[in-house]
PDB file of N, CA and C in Angstrom:
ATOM      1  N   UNK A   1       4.888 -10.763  15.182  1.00  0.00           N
ATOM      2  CA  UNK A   1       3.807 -11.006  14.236  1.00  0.00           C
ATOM      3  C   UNK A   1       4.339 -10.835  12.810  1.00  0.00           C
ATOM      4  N   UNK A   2       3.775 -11.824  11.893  1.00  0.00           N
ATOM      5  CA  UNK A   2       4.033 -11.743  10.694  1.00  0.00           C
ATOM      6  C   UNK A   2       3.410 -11.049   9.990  1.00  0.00           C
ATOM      7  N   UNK A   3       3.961 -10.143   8.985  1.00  0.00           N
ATOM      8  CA  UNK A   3       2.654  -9.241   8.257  1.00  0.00           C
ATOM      9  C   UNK A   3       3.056  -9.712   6.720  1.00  0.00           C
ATOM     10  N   UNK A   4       3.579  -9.864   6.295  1.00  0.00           N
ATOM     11  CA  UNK A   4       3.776 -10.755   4.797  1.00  0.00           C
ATOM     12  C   UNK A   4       4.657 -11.893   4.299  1.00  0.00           C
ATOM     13  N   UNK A   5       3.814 -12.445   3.546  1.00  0.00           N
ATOM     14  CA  UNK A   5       4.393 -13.867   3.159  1.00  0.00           C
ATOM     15  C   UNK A   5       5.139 -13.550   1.741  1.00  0.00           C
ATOM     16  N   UNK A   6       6.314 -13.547   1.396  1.00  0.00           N
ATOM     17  CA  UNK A   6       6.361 -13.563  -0.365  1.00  0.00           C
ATOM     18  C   UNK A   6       6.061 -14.718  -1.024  1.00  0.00           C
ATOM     19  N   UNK A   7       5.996 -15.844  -0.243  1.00  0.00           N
ATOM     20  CA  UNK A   7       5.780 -16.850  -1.196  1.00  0.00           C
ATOM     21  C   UNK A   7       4.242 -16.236  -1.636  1.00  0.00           C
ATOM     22  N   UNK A   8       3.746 -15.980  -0.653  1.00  0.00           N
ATOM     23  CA  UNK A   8       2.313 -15.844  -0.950  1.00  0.00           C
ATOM     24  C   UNK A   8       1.722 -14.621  -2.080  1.00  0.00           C
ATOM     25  N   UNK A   9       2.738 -13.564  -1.843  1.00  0.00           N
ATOM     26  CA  UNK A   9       2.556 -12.460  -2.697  1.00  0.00           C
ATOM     27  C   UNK A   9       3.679 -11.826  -3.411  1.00  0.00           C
ATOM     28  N   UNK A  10       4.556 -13.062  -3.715  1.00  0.00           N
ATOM     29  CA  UNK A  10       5.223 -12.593  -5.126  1.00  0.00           C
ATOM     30  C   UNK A  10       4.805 -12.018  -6.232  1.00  0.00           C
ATOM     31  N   UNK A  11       3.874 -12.908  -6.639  1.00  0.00           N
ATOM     32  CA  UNK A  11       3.815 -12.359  -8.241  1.00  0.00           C
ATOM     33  C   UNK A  11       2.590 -10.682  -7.631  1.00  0.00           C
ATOM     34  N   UNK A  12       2.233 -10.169  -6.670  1.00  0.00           N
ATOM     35  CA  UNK A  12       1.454  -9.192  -6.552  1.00  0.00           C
ATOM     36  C   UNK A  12       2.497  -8.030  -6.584  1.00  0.00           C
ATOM     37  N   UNK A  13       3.758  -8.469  -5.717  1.00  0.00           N
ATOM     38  CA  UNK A  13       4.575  -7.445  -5.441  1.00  0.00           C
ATOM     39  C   UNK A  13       5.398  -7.332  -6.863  1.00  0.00           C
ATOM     40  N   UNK A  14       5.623  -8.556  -7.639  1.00  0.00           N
ATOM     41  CA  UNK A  14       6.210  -8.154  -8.803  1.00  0.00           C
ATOM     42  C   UNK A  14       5.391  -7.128  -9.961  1.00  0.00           C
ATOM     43  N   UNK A  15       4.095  -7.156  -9.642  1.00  0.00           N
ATOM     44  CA  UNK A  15       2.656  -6.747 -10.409  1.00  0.00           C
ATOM     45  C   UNK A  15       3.024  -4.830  -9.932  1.00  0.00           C
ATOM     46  N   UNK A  16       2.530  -4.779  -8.686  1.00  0.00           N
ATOM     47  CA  UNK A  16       2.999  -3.234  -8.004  1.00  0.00           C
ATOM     48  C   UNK A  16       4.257  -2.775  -8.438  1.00  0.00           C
ATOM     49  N   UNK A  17       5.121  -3.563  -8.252  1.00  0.00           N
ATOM     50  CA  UNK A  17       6.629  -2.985  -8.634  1.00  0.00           C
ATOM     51  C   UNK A  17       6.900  -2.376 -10.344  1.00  0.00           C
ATOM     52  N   UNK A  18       6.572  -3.477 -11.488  1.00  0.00           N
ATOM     53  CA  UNK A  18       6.265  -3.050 -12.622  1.00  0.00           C
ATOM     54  C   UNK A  18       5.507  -2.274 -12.899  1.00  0.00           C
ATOM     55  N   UNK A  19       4.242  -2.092 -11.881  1.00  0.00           N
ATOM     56  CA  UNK A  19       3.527  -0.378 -12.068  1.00  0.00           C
ATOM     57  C   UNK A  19       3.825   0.722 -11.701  1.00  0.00           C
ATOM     58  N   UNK A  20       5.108   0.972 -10.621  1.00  0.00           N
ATOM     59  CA  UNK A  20       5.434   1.559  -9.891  1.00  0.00           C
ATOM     60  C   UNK A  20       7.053   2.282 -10.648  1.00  0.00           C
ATOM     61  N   UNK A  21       7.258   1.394 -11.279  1.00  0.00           N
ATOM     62  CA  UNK A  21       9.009   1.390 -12.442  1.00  0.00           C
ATOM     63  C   UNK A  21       8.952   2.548 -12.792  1.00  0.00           C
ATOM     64  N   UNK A  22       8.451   3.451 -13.943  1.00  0.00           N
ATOM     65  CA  UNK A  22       8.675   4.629 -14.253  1.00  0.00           C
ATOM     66  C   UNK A  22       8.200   5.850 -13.309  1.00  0.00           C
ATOM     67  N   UNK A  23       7.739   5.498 -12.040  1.00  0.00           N
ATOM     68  CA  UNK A  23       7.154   6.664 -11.166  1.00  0.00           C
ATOM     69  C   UNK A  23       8.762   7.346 -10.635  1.00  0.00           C
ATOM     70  N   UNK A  24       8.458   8.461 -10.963  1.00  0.00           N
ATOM     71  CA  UNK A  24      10.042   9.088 -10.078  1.00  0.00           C
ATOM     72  C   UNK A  24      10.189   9.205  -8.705  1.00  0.00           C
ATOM     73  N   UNK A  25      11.534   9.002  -8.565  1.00  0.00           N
ATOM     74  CA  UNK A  25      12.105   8.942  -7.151  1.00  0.00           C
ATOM     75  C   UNK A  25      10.981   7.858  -6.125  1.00  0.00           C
ATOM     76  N   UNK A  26      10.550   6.651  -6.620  1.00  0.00           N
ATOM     77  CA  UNK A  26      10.059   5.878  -5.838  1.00  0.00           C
ATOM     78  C   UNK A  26      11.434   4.832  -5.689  1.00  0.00           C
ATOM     79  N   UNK A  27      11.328   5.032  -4.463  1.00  0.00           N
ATOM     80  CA  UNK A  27      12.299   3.407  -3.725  1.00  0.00           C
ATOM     81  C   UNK A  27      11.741   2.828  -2.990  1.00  0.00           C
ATOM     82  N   UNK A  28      12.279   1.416  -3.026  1.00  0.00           N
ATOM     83  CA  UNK A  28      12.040   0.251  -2.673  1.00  0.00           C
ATOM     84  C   UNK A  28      12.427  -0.110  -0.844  1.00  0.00           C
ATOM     85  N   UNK A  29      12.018  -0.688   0.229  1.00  0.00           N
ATOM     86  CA  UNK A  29      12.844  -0.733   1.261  1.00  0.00           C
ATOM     87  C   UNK A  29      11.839  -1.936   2.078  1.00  0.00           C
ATOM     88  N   UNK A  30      12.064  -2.031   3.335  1.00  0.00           N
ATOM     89  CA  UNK A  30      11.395  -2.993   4.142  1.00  0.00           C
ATOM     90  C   UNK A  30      11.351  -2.552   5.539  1.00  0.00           C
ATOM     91  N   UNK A  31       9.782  -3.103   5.817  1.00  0.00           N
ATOM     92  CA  UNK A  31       9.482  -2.358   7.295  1.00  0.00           C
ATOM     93  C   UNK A  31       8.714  -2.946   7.388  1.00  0.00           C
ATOM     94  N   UNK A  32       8.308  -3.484   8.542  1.00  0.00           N
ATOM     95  CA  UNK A  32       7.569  -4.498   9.432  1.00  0.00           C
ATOM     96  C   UNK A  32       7.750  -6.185   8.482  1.00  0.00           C
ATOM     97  N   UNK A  33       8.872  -6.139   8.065  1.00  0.00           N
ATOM     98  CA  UNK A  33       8.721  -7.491   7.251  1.00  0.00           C
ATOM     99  C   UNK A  33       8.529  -7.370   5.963  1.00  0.00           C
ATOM    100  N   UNK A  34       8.201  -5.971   5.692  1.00  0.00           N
ATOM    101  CA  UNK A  34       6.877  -5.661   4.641  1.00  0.00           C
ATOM    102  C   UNK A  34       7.707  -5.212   3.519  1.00  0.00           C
ATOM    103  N   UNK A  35       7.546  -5.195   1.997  1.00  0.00           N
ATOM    104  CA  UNK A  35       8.144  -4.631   1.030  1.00  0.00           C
ATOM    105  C   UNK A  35       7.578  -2.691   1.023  1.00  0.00           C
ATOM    106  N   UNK A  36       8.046  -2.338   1.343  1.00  0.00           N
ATOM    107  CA  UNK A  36       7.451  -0.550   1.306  1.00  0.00           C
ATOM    108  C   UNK A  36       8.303   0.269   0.183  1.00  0.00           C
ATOM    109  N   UNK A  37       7.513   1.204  -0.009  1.00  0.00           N
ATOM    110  CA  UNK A  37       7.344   1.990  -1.011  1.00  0.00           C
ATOM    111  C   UNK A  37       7.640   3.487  -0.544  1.00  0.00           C
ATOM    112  N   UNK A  38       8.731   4.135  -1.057  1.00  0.00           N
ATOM    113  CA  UNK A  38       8.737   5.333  -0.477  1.00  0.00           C
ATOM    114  C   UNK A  38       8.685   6.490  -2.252  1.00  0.00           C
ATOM    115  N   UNK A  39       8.429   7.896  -1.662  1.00  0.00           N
ATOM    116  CA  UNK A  39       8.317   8.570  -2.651  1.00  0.00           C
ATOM    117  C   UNK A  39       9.316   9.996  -1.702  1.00  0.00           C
ATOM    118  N   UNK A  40      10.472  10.273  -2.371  1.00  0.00           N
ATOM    119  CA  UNK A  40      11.722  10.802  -1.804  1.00  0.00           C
ATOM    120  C   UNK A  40      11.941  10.608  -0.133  1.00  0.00           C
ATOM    121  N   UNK A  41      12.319   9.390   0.031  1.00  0.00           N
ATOM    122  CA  UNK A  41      11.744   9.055   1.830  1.00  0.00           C
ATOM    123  C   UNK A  41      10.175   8.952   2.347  1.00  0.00           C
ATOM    124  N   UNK A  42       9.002   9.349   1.605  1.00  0.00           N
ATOM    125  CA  UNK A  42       8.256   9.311   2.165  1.00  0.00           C
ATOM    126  C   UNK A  42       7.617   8.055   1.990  1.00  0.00           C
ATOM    127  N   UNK A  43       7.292   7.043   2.871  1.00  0.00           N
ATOM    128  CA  UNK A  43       6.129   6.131   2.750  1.00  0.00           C
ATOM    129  C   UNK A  43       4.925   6.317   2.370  1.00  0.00           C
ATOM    130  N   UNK A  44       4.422   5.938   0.815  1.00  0.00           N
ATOM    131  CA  UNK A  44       3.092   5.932   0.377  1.00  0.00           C
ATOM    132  C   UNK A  44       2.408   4.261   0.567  1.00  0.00           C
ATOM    133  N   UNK A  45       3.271   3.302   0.300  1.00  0.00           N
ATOM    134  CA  UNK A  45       2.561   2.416   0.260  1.00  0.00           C
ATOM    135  C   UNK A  45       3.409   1.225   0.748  1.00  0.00           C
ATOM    136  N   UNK A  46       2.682  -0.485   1.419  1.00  0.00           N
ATOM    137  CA  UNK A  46       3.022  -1.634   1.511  1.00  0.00           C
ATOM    138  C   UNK A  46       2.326  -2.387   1.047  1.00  0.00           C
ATOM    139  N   UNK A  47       2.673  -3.908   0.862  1.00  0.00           N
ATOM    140  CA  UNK A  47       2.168  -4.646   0.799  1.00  0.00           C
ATOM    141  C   UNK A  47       2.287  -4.972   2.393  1.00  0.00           C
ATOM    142  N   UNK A  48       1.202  -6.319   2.422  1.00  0.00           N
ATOM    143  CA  UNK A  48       0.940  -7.526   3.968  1.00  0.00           C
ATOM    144  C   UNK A  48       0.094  -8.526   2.847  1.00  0.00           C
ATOM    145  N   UNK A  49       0.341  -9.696   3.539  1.00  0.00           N
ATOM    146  CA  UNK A  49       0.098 -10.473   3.033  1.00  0.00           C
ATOM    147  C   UNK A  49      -1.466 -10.255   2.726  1.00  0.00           C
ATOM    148  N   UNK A  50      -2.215 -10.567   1.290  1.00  0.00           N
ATOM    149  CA  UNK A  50      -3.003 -10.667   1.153  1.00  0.00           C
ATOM    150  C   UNK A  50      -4.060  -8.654   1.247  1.00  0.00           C
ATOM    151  N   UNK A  51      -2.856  -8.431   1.296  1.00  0.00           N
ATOM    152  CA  UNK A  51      -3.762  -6.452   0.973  1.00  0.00           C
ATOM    153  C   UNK A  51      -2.157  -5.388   0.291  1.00  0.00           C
ATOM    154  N   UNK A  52      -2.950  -4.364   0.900  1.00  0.00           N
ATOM    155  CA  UNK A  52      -1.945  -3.274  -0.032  1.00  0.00           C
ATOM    156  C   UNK A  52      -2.502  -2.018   1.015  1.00  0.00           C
ATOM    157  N   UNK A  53      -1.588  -1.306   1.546  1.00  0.00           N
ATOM    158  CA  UNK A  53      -1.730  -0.603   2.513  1.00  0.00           C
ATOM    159  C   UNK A  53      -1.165   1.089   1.571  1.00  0.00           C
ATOM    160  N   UNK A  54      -2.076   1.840   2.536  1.00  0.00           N
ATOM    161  CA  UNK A  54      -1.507   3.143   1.561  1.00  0.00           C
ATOM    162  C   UNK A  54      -1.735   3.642   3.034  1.00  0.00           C
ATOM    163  N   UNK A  55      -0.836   4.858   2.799  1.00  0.00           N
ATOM    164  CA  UNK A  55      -0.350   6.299   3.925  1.00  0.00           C
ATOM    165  C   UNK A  55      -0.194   7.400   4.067  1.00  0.00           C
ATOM    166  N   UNK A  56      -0.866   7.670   2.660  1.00  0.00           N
ATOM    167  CA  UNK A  56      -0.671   9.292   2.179  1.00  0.00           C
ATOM    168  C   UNK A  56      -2.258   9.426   1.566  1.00  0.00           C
ATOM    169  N   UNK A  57      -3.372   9.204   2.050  1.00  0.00           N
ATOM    170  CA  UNK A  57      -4.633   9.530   1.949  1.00  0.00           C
ATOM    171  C   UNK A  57      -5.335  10.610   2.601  1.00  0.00           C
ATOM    172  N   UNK A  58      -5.982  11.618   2.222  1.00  0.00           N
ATOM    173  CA  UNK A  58      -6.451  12.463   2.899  1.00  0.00           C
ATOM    174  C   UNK A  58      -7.768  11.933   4.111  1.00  0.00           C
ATOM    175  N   UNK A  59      -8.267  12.375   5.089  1.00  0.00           N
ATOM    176  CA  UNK A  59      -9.350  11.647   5.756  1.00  0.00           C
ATOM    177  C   UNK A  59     -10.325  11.544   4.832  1.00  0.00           C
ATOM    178  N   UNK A  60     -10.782  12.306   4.285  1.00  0.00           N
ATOM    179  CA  UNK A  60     -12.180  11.980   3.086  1.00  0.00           C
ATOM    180  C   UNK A  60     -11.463  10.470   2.284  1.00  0.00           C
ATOM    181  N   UNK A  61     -10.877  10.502   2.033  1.00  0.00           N
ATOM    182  CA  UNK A  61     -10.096  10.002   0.796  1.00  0.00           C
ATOM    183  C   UNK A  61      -9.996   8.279   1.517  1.00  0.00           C
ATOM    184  N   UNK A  62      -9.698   8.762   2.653  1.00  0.00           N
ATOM    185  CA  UNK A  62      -9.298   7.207   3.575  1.00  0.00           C
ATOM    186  C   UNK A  62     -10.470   6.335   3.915  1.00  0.00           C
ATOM    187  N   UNK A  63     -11.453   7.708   4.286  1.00  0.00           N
ATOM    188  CA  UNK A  63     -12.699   6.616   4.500  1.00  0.00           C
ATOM    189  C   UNK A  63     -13.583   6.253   3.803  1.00  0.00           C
ATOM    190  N   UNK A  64     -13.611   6.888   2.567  1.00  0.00           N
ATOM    191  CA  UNK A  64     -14.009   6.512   1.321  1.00  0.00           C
ATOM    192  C   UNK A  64     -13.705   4.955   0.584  1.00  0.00           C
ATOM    193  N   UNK A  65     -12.285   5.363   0.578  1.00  0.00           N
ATOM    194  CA  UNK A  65     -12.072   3.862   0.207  1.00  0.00           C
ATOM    195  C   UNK A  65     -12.323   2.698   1.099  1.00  0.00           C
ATOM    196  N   UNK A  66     -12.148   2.702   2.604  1.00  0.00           N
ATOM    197  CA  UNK A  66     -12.225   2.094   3.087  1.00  0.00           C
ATOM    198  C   UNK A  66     -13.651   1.475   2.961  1.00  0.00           C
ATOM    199  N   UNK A  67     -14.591   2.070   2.388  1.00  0.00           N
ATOM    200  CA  UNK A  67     -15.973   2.048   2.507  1.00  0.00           C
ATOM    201  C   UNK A  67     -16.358   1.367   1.041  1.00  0.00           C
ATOM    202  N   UNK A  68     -15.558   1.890   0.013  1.00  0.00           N
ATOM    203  CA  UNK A  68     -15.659   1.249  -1.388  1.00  0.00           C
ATOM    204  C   UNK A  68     -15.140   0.291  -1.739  1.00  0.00           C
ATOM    205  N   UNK A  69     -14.559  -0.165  -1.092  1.00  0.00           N
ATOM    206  CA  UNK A  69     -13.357  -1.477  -1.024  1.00  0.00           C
ATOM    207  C   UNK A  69     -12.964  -2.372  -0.111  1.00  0.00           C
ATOM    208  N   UNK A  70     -14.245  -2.061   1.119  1.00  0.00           N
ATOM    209  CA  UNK A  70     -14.279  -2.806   1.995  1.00  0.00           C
ATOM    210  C   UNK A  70     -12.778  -3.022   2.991  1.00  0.00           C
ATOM    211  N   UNK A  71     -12.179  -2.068   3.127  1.00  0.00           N
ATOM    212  CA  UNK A  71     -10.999  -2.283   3.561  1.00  0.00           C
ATOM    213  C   UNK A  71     -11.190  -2.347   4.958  1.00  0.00           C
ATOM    214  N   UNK A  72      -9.923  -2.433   5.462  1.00  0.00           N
ATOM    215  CA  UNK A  72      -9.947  -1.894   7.269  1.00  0.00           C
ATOM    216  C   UNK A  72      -8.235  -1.553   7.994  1.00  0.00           C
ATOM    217  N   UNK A  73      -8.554  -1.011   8.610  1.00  0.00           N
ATOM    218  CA  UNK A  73      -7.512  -0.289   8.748  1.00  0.00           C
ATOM    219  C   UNK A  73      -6.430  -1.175   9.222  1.00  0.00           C
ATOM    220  N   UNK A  74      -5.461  -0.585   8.725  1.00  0.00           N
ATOM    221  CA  UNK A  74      -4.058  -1.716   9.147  1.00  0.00           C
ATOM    222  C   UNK A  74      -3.794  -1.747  10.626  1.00  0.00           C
ATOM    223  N   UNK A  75      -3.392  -3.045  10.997  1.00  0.00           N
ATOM    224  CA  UNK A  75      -3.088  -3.735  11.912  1.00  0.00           C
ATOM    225  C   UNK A  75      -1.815  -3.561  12.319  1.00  0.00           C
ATOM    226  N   UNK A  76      -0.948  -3.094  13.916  1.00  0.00           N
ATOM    227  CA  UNK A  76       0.428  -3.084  13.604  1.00  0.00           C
ATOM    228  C   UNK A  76       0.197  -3.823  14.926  1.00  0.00           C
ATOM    229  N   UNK A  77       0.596  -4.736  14.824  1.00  0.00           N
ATOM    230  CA  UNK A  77      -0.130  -6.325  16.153  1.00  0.00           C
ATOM    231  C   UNK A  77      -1.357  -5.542  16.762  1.00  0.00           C
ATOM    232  N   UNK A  78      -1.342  -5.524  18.065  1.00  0.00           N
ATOM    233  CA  UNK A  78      -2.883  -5.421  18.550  1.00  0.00           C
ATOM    234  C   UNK A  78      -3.654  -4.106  17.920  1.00  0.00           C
ATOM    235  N   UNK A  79      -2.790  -3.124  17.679  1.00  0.00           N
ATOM    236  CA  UNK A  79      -2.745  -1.623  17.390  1.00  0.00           C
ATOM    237  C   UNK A  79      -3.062  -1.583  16.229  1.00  0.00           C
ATOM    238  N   UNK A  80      -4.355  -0.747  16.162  1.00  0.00           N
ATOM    239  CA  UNK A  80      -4.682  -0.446  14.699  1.00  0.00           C
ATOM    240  C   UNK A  80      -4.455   1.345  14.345  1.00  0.00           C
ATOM    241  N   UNK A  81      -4.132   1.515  13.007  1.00  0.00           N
ATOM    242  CA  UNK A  81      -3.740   2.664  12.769  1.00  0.00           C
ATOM    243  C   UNK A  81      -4.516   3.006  11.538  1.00  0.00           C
ATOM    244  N   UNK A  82      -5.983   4.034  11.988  1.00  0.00           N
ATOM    245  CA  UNK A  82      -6.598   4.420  11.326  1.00  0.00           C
ATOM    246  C   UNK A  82      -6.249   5.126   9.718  1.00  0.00           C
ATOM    247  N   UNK A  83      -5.220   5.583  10.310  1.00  0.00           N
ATOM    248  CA  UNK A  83      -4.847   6.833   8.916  1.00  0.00           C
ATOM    249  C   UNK A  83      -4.111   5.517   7.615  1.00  0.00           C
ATOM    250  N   UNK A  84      -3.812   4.401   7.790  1.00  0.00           N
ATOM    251  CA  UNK A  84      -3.164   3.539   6.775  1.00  0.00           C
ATOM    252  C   UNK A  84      -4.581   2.628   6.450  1.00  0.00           C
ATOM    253  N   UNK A  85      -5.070   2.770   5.556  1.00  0.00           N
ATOM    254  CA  UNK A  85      -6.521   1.884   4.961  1.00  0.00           C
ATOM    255  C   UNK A  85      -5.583   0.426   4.376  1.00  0.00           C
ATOM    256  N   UNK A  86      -6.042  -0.546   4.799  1.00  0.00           N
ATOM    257  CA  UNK A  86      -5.498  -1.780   4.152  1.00  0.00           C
ATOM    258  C   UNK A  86      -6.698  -2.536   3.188  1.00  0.00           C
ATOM    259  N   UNK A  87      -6.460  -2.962   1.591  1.00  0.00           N
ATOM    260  CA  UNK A  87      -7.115  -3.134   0.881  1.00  0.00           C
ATOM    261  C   UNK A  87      -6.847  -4.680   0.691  1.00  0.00           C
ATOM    262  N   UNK A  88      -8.098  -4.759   0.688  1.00  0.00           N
ATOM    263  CA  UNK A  88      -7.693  -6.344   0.052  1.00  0.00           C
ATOM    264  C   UNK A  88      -7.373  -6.512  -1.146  1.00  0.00           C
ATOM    265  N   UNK A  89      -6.227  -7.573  -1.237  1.00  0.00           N
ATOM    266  CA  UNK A  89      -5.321  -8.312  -2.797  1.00  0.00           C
ATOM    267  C   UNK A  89      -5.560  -9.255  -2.891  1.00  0.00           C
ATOM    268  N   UNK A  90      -6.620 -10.187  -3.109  1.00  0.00           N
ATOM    269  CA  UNK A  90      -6.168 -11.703  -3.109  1.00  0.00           C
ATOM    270  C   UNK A  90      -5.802 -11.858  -4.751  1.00  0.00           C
ATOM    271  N   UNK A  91      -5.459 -11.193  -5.419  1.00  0.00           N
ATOM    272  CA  UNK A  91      -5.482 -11.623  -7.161  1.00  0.00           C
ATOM    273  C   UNK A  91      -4.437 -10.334  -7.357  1.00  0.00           C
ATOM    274  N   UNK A  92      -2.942 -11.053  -7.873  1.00  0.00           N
ATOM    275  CA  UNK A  92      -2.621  -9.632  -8.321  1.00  0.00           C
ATOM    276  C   UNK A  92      -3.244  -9.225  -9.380  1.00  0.00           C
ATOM    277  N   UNK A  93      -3.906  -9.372 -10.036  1.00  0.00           N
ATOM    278  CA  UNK A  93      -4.558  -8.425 -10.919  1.00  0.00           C
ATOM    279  C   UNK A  93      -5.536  -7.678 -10.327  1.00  0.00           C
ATOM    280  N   UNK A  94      -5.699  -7.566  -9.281  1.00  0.00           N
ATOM    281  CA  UNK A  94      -6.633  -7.290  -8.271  1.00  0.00           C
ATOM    282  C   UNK A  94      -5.936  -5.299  -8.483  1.00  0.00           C
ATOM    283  N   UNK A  95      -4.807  -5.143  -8.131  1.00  0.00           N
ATOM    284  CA  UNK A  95      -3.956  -4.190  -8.023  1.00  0.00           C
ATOM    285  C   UNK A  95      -4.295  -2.833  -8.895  1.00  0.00           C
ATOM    286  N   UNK A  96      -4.731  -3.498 -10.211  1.00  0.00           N
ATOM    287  CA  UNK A  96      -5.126  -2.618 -11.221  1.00  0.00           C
ATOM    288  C   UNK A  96      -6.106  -1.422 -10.647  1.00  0.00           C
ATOM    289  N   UNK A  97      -7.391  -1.719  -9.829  1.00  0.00           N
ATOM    290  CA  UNK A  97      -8.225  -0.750  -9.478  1.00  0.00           C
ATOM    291  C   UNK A  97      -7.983  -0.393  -8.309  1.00  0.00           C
ATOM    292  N   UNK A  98      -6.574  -0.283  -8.037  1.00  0.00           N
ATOM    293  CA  UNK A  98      -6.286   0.811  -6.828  1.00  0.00           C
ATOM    294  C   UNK A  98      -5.078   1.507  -6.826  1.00  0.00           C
ATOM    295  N   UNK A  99      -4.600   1.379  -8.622  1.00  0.00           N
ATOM    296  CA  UNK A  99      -3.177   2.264  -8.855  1.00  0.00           C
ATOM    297  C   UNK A  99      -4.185   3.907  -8.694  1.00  0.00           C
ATOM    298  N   UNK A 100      -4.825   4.236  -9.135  1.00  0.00           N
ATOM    299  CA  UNK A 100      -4.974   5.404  -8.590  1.00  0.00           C
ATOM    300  C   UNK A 100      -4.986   6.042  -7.505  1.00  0.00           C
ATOM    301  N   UNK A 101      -4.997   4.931  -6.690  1.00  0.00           N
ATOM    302  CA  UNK A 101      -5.312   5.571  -5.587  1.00  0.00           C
ATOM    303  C   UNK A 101      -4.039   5.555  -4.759  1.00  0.00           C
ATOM    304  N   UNK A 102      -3.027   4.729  -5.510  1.00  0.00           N
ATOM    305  CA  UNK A 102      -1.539   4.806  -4.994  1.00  0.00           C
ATOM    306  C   UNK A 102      -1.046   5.853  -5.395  1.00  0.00           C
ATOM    307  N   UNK A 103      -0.901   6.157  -6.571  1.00  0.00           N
ATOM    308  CA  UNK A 103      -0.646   7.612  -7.489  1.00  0.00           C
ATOM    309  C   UNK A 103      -1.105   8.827  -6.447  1.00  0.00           C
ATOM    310  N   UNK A 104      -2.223   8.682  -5.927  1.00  0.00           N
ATOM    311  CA  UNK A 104      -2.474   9.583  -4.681  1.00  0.00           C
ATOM    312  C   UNK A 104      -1.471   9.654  -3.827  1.00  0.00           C
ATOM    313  N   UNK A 105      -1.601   8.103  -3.122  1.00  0.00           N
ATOM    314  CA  UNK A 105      -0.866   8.489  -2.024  1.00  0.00           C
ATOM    315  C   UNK A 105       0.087   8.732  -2.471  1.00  0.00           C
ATOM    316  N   UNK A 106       1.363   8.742  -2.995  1.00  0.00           N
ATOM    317  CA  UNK A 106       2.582   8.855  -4.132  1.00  0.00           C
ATOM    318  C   UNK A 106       2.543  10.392  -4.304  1.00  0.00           C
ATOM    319  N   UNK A 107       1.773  11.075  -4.464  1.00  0.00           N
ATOM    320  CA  UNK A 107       1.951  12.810  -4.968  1.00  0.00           C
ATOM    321  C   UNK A 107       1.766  13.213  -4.264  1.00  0.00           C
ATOM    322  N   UNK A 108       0.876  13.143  -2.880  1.00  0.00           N
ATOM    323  CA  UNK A 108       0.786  13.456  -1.289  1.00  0.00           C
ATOM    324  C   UNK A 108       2.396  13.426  -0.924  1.00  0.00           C
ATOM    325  N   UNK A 109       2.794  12.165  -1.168  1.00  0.00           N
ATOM    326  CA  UNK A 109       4.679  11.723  -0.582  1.00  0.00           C
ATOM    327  C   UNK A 109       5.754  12.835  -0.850  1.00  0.00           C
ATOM    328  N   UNK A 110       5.270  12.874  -2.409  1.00  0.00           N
ATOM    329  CA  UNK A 110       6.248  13.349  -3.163  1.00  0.00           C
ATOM    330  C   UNK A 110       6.292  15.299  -2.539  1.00  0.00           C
ATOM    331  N   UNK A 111       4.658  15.581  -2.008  1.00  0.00           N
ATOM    332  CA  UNK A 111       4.605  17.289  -1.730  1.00  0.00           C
ATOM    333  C   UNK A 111       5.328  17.173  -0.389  1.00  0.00           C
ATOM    334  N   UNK A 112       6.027  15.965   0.345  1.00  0.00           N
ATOM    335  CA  UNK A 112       6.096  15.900   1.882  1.00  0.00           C
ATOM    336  C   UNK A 112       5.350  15.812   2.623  1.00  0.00           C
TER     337      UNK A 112
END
């Protein structure tokens, strides 16, 4: 199964990445296809085509958004994995009202 297109979400991932530039010790890597985001090894965030997945949310925090943003939980083929909320991107400018909530998951990463 395919989980992201870059043709499709270039300019989103170039959008995240330039917001992401001065955050410390964030690196860059790939997993499930996917451009991922680590904060000293830890995975806070991906893109998939057409959303933005985070992994360092507390349960309040997860189902909240999921609820404010209409999200649903990421897909890993048939298997869904509650604790990763997947947000919808169709606009990278879309990205803007959920850097906070990456910055979350990101300082969650960063405590281990």
């Amino acid at each position: 199964m395919k989980y992201y297109d870059e043709t499709e979400m270039a300019e989103t991932r170039e959008a995240l990445e330039a917001a992401l530039a001065d955050w410390p010790g964030v690196t860059r890597t790939r997993m499930f296809g996917c451009p991922c985001y680590k904060a000293d090894e830890h995975l806070f965030a991906f893109l998939v085509t057409g959303g933005l997945v985070l992994t360092r949310l507390t349960k309040t925090e997860k189902d909240a958004v999921l609820k404010r943003f209409k999200g649903v939980p990421f897909r890993a083929g048939p298997k869904s994995v509650p604790g990763w909320p997947q947000l919808p991107v169709p606009r990278p400018a879309d990205l803007k009202r959920y850097l906070p909530l990456v910055r979350k998951s990101y300082t969650t990463a960063l405590a281990g």
